[in-house]
PDB file of N, CA and C in Angstrom:
ATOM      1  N   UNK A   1       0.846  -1.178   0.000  1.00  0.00           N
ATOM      2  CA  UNK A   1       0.000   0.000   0.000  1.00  0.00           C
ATOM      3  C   UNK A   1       0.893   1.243   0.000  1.00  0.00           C
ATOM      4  N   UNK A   2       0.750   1.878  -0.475  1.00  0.00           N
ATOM      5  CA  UNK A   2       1.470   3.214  -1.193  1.00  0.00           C
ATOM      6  C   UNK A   2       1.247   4.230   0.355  1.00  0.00           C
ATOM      7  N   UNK A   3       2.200   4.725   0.739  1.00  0.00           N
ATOM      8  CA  UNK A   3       2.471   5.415   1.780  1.00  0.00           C
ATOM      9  C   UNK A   3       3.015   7.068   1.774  1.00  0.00           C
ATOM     10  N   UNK A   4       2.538   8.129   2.179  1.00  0.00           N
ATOM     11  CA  UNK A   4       3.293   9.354   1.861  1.00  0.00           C
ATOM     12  C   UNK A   4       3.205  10.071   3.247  1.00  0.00           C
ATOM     13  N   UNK A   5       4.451  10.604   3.903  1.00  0.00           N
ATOM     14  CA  UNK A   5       4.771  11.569   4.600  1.00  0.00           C
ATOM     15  C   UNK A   5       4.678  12.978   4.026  1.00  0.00           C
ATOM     16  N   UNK A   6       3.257  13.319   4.727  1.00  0.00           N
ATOM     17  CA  UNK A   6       3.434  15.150   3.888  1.00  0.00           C
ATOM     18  C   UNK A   6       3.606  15.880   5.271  1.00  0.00           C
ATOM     19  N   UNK A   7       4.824  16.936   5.137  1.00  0.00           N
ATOM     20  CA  UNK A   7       4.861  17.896   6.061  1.00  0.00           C
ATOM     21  C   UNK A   7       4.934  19.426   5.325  1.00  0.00           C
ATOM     22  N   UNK A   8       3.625  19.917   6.234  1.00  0.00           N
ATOM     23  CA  UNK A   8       3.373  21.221   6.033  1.00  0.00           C
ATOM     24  C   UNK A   8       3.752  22.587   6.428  1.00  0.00           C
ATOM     25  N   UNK A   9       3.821  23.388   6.047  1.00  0.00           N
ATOM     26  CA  UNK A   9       3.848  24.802   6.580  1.00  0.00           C
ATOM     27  C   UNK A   9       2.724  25.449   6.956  1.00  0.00           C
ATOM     28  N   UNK A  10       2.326  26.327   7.681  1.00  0.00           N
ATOM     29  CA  UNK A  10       1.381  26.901   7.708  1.00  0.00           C
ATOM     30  C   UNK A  10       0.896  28.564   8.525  1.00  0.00           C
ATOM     31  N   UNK A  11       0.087  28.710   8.274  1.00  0.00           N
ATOM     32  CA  UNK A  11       0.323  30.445   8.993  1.00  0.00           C
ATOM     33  C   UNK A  11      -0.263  30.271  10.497  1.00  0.00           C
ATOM     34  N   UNK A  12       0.745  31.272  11.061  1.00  0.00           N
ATOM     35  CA  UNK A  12       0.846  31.042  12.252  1.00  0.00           C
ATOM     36  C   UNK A  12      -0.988  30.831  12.922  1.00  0.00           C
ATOM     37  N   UNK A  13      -0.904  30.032  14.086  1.00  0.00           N
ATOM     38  CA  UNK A  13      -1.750  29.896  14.907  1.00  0.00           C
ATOM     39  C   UNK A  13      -2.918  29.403  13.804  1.00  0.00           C
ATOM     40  N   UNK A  14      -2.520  28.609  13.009  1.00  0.00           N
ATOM     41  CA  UNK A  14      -3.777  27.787  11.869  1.00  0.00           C
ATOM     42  C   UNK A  14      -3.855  26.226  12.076  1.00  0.00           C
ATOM     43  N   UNK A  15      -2.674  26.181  13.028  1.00  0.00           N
ATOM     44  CA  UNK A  15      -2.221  24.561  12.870  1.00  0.00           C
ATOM     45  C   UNK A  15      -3.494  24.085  13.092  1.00  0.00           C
ATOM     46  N   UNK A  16      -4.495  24.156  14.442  1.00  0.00           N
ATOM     47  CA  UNK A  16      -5.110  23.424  14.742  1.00  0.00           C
ATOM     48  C   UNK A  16      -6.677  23.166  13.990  1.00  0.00           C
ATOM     49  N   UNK A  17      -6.977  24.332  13.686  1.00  0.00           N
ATOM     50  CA  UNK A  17      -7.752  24.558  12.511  1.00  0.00           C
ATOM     51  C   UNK A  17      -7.364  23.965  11.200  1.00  0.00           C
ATOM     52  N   UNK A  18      -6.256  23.563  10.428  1.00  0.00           N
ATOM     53  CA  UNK A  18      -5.925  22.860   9.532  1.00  0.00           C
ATOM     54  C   UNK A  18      -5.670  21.027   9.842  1.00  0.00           C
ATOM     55  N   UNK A  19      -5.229  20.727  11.280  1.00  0.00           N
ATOM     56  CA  UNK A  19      -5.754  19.332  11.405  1.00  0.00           C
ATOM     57  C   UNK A  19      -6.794  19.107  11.218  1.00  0.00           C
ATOM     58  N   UNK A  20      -7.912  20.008  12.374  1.00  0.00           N
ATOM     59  CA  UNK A  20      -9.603  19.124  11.877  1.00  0.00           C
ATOM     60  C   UNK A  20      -9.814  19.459  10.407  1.00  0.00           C
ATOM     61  N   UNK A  21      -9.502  19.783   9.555  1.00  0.00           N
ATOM     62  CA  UNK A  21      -9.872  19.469   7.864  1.00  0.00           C
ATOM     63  C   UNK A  21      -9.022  18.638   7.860  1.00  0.00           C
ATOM     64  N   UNK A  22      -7.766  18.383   7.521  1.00  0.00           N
ATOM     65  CA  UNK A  22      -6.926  16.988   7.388  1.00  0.00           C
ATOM     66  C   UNK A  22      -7.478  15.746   7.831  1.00  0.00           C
ATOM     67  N   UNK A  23      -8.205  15.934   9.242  1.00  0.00           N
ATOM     68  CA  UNK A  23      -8.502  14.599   9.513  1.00  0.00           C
ATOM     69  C   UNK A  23      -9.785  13.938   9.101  1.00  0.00           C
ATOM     70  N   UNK A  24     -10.725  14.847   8.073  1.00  0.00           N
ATOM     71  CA  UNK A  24     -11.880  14.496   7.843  1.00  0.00           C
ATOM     72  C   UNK A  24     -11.708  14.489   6.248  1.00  0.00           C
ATOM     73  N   UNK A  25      -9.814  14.074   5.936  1.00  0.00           N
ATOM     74  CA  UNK A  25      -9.486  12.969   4.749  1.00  0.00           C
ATOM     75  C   UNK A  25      -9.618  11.596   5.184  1.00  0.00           C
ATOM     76  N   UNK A  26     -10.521  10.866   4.495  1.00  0.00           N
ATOM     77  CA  UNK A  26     -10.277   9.277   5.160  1.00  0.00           C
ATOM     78  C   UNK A  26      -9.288   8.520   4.957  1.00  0.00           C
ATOM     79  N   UNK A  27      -8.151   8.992   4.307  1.00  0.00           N
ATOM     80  CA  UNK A  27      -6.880   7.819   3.829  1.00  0.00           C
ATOM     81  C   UNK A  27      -5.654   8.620   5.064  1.00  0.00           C
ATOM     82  N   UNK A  28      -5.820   9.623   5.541  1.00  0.00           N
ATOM     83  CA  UNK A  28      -5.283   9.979   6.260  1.00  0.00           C
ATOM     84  C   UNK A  28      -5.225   9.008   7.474  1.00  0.00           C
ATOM     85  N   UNK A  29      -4.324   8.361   8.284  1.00  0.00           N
ATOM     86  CA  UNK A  29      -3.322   7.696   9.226  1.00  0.00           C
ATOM     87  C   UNK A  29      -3.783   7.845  10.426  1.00  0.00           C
ATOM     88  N   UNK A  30      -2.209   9.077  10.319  1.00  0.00           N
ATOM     89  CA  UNK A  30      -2.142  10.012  11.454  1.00  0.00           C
ATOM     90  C   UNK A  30      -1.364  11.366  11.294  1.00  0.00           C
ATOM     91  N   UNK A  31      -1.931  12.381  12.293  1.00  0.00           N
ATOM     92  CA  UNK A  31      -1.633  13.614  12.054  1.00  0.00           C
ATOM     93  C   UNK A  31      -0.456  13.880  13.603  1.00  0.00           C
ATOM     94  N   UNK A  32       0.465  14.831  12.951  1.00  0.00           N
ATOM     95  CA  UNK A  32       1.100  15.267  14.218  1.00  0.00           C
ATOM     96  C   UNK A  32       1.931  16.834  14.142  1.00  0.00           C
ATOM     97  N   UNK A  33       1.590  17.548  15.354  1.00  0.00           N
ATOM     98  CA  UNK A  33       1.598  18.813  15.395  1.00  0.00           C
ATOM     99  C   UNK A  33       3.226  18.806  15.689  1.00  0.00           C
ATOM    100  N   UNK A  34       4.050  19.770  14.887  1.00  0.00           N
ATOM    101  CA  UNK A  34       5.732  19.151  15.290  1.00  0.00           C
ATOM    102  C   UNK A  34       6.279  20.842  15.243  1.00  0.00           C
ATOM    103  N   UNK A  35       7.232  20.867  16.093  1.00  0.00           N
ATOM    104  CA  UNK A  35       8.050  22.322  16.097  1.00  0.00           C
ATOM    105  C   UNK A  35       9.082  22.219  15.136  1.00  0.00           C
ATOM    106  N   UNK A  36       9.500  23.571  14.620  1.00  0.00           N
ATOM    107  CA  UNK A  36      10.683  23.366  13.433  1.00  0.00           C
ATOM    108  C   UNK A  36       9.818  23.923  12.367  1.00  0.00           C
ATOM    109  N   UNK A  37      11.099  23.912  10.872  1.00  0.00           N
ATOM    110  CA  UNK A  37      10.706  23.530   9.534  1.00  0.00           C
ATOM    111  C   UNK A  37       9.631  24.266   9.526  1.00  0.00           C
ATOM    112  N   UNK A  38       8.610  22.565   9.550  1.00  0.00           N
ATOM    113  CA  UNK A  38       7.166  22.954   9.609  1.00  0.00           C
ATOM    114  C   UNK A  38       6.679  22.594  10.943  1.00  0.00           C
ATOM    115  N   UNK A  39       5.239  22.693  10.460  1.00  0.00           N
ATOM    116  CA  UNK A  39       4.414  22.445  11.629  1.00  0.00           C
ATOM    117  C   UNK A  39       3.882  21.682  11.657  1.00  0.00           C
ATOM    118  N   UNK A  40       3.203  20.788  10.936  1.00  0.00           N
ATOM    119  CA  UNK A  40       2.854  19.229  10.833  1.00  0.00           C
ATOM    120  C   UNK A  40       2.581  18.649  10.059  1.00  0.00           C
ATOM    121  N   UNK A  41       2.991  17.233  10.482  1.00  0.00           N
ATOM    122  CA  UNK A  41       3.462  16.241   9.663  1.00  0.00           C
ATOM    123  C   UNK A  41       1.887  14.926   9.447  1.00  0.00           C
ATOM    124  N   UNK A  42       1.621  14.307   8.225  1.00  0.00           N
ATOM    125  CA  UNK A  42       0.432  14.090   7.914  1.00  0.00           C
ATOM    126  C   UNK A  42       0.964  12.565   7.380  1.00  0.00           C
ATOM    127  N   UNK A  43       0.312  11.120   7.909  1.00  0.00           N
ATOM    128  CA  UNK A  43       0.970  10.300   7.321  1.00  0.00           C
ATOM    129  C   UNK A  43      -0.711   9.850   6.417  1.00  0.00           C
ATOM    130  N   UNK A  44      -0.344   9.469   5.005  1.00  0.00           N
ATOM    131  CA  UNK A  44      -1.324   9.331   4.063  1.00  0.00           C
ATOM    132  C   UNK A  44      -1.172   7.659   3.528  1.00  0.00           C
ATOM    133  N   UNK A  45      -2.208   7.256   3.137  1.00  0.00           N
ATOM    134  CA  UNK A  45      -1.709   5.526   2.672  1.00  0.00           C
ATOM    135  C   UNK A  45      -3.422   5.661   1.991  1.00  0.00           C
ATOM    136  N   UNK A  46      -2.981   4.954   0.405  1.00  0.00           N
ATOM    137  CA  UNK A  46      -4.079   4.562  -0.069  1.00  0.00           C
ATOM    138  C   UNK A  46      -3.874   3.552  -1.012  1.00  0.00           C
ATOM    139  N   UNK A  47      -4.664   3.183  -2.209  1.00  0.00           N
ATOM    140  CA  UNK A  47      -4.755   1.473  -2.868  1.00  0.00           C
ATOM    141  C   UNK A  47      -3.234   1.774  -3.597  1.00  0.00           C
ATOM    142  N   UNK A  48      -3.818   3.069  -4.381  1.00  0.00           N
ATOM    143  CA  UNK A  48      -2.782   2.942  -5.726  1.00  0.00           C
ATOM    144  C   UNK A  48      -1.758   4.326  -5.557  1.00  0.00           C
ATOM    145  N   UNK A  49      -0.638   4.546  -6.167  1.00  0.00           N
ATOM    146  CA  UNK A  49      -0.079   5.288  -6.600  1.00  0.00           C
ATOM    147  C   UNK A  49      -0.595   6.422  -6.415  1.00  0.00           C
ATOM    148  N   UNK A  50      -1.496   7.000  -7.808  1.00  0.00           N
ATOM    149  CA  UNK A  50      -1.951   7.789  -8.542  1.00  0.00           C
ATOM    150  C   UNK A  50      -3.528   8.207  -7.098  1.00  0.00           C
ATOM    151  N   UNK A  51      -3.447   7.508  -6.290  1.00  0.00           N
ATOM    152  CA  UNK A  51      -4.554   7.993  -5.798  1.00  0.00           C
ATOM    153  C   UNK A  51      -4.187   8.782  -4.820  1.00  0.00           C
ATOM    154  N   UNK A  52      -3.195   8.654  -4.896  1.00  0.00           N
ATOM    155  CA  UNK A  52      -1.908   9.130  -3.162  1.00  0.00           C
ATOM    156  C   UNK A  52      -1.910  10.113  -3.486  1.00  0.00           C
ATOM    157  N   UNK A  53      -1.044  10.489  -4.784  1.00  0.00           N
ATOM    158  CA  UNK A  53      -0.856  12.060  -5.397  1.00  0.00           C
ATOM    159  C   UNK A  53      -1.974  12.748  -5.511  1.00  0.00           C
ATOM    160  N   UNK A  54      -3.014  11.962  -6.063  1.00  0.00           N
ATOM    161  CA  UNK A  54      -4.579  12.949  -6.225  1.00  0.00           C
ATOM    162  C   UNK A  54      -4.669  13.577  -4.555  1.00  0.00           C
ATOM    163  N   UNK A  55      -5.040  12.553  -3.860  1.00  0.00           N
ATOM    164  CA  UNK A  55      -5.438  13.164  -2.533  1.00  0.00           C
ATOM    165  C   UNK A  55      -4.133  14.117  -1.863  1.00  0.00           C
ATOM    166  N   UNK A  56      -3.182  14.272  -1.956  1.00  0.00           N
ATOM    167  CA  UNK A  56      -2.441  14.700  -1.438  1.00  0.00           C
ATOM    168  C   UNK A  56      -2.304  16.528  -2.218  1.00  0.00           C
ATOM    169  N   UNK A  57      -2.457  16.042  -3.822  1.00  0.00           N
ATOM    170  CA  UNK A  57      -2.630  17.560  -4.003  1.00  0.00           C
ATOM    171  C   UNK A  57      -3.776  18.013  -4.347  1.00  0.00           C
ATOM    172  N   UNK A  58      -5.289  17.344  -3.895  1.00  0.00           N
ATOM    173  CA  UNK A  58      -6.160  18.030  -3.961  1.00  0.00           C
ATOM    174  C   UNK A  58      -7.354  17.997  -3.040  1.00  0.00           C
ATOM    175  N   UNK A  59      -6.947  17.351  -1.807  1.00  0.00           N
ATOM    176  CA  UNK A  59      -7.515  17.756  -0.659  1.00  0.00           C
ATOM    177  C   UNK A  59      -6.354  18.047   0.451  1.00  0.00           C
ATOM    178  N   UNK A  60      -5.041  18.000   0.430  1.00  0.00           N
ATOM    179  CA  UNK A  60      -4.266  18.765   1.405  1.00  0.00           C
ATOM    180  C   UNK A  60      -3.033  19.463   1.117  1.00  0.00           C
ATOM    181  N   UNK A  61      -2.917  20.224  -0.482  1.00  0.00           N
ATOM    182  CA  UNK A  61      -2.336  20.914  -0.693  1.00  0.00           C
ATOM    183  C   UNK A  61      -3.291  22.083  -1.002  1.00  0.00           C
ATOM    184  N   UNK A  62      -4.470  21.637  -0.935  1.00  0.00           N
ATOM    185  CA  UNK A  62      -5.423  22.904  -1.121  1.00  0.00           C
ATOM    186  C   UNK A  62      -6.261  23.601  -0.073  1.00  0.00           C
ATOM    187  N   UNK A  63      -5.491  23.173   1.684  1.00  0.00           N
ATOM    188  CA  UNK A  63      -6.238  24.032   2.037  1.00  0.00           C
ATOM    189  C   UNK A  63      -6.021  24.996   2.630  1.00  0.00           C
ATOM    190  N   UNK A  64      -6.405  25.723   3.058  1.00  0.00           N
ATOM    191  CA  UNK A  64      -6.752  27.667   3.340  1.00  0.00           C
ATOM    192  C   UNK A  64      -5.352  27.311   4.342  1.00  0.00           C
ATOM    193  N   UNK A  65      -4.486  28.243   4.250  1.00  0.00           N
ATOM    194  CA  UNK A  65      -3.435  28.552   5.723  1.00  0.00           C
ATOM    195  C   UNK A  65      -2.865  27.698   5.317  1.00  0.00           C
ATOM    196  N   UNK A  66      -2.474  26.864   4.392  1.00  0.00           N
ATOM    197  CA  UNK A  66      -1.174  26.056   3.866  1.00  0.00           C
ATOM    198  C   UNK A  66      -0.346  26.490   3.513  1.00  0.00           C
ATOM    199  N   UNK A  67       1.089  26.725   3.858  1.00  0.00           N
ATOM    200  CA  UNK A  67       2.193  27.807   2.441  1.00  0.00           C
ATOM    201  C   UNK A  67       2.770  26.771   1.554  1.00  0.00           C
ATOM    202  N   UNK A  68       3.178  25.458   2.334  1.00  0.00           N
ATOM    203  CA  UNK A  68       4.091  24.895   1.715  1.00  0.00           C
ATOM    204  C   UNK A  68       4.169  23.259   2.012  1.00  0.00           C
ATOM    205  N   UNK A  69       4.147  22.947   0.734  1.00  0.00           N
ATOM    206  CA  UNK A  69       4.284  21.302   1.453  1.00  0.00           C
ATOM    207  C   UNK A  69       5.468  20.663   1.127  1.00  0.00           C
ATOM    208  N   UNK A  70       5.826  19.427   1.964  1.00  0.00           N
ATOM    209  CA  UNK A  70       6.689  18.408   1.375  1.00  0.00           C
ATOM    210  C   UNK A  70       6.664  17.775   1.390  1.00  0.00           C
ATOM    211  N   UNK A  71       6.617  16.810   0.714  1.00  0.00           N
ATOM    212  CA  UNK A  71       5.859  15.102   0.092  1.00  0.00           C
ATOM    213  C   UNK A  71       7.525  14.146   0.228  1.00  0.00           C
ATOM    214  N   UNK A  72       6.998  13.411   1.245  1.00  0.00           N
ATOM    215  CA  UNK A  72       8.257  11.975   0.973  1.00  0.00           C
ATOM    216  C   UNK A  72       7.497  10.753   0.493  1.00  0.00           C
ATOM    217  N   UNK A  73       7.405  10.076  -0.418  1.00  0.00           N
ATOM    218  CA  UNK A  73       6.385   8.904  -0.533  1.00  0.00           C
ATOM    219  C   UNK A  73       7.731   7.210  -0.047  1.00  0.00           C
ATOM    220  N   UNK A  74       7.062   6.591   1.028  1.00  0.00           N
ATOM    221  CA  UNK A  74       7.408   6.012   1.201  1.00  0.00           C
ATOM    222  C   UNK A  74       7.936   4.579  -0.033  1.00  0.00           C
ATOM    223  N   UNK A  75       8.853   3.964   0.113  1.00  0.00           N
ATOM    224  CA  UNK A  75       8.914   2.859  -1.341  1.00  0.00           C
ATOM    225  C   UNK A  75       8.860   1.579  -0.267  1.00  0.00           C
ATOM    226  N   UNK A  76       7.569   1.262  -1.237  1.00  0.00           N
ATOM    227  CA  UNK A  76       6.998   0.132  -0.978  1.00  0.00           C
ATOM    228  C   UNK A  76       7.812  -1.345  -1.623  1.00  0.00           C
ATOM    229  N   UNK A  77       8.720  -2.092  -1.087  1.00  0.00           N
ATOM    230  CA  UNK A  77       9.234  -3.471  -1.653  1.00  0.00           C
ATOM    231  C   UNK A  77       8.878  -4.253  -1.323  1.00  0.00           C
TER     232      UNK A  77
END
């Protein structure tokens, strides 16, 4: 199963307001609020490939108070 670490940026004091939308993605894991860099880190897992990237850039690269993301996709052997 296809796995992706997305860690986000976001504007200040949005974090917690941007988990509850993250978490009402259903392929979404688990969410975690982290100091540094960014501010939190989003673990994603779904059937295929191509479904990982869909959801990743079009329900959590699109929402409000996001600046910046970074996508690690785990390799599945």
């Amino acid at each position: 199963m296809p796995t992706a670490y997305v860690l986000l940026c976001c504007d200040l004091g949005s974090e917690n307001e941007i988990l509850e939308k993250i978490s009402e993605v259903d392929e979404v894991e688990e969410t975690n609020r982290v100091f540094g860099v960014y501010d939190i880190i989003v673990r994603v897992s779904s059937d295929d490939m191509d479904k990982l990237k869909e959801i990743i850039t079009w329900k959590i690269r699109k929402i409000d108070k996001v600046h910046s993301v970074l996508t690690i996709i785990k390799n599945e052997e």
